[in-house]
N, C-alpha and C. Protein backbone atom coordinates (compact mmCIF):
# COMPACT_ATOMS: atom_id res chain seq x y z
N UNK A 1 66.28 85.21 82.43
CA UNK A 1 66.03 85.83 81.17
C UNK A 1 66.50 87.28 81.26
N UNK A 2 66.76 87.45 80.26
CA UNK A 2 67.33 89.07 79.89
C UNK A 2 67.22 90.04 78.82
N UNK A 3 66.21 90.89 79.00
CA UNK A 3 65.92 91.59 78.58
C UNK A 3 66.53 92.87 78.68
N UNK A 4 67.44 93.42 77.32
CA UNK A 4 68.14 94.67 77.09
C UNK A 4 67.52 95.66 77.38
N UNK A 5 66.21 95.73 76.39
CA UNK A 5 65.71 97.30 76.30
C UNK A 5 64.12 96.69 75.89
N UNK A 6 62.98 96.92 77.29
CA UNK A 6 61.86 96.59 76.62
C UNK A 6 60.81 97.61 76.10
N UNK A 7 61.49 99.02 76.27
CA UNK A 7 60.61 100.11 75.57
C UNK A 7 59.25 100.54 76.42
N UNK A 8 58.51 100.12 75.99
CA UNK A 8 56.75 100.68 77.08
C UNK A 8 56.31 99.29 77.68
N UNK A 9 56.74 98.54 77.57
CA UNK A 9 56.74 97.29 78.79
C UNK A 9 57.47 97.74 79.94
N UNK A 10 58.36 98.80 80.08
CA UNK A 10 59.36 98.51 80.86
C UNK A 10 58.41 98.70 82.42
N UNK A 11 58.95 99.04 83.40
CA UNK A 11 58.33 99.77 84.66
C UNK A 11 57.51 101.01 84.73
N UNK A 12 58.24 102.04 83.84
CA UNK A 12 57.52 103.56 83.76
C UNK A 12 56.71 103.28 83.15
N UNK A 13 56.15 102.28 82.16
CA UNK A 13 54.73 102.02 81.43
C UNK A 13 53.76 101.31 82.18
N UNK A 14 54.62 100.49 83.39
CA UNK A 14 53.72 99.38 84.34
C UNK A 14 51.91 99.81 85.02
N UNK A 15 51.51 98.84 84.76
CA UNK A 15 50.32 98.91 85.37
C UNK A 15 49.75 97.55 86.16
N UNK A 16 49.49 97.67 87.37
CA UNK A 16 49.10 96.25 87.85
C UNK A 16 47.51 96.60 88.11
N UNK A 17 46.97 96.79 86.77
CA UNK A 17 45.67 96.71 87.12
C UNK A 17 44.57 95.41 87.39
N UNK A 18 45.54 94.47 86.48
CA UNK A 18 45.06 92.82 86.81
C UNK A 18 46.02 92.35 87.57
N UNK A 19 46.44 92.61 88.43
CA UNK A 19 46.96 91.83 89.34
C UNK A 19 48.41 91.21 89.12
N UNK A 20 49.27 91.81 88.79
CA UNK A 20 50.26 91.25 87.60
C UNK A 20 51.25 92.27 88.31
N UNK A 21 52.39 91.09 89.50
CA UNK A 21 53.49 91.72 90.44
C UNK A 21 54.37 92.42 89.46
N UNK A 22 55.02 93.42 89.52
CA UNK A 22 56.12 93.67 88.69
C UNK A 22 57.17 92.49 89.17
N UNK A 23 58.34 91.99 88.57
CA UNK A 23 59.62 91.51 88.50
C UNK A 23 60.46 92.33 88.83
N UNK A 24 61.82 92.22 89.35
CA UNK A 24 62.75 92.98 89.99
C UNK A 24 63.50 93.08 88.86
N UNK A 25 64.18 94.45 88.84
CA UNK A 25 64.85 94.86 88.07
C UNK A 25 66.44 95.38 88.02
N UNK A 26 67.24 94.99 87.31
CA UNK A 26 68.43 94.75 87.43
C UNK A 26 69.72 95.57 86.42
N UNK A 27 70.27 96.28 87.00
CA UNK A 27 71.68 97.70 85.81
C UNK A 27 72.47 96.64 85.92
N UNK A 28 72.82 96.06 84.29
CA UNK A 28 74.34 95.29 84.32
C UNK A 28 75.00 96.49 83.73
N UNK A 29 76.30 96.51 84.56
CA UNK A 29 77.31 97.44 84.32
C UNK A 29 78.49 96.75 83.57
N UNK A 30 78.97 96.30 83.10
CA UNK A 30 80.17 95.43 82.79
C UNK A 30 80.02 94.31 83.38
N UNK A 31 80.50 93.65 84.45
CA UNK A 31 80.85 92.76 84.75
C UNK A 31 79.76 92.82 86.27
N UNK A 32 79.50 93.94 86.76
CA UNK A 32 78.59 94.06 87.62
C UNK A 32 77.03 93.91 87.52
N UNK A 33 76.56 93.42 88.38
CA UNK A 33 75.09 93.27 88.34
C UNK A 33 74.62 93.75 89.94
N UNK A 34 73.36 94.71 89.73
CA UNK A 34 72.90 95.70 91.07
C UNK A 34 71.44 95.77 90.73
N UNK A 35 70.74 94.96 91.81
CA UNK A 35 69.33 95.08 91.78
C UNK A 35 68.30 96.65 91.93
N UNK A 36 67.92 97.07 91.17
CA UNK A 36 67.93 98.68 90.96
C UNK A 36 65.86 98.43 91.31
N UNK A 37 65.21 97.34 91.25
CA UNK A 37 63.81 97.60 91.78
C UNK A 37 63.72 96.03 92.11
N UNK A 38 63.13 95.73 93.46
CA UNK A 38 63.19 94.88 93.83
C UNK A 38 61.55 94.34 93.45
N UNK A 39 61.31 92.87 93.75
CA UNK A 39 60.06 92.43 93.23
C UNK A 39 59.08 92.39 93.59
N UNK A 40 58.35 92.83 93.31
CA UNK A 40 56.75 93.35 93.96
C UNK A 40 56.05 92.53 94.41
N UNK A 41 55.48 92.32 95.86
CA UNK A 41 54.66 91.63 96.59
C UNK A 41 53.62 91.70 96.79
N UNK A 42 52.51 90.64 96.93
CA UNK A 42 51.01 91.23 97.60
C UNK A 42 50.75 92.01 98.40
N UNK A 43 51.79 92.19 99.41
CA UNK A 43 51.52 93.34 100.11
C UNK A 43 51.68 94.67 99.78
N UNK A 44 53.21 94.85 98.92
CA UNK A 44 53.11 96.13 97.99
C UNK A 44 52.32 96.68 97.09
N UNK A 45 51.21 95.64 96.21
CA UNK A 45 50.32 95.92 95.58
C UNK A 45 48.93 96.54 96.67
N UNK A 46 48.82 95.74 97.65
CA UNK A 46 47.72 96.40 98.50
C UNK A 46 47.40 97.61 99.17
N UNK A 47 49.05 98.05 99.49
CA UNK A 47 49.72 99.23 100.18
C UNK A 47 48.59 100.50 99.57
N UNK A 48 48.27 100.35 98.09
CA UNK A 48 47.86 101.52 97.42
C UNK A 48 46.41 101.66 97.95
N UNK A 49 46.16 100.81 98.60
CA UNK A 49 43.80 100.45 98.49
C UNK A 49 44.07 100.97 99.73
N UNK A 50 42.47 101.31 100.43
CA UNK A 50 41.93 101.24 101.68
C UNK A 50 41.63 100.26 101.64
N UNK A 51 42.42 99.36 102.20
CA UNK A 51 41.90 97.67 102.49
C UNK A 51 42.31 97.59 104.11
């Protein structure tokens, strides 16, 4: 799926306060495609706690 422009959904609006990985994110340039945020894991979400 591809999403152009999602406005305050995008990442800078993100919040994983319920538990909700971000998706990796992707600059099509023309004909190029470059993974620009890769997809968020349980462990990246935990990184933030004293757990």
């Amino acid at each position: 799926m591809v999403v152009c422009d999602a406005g305050a959904c995008c990442h800078a609006m993100s919040s994983n306060y319920n538990l909700k990985m971000s998706p990796p994110e992707y600059l099509v340039d023309g004909d190029r495609l470059t993974c620009i945020r890769k997809v968020e894991t349980l462990e990246d979400y935990l990184r933030v706690f004293d757990v």
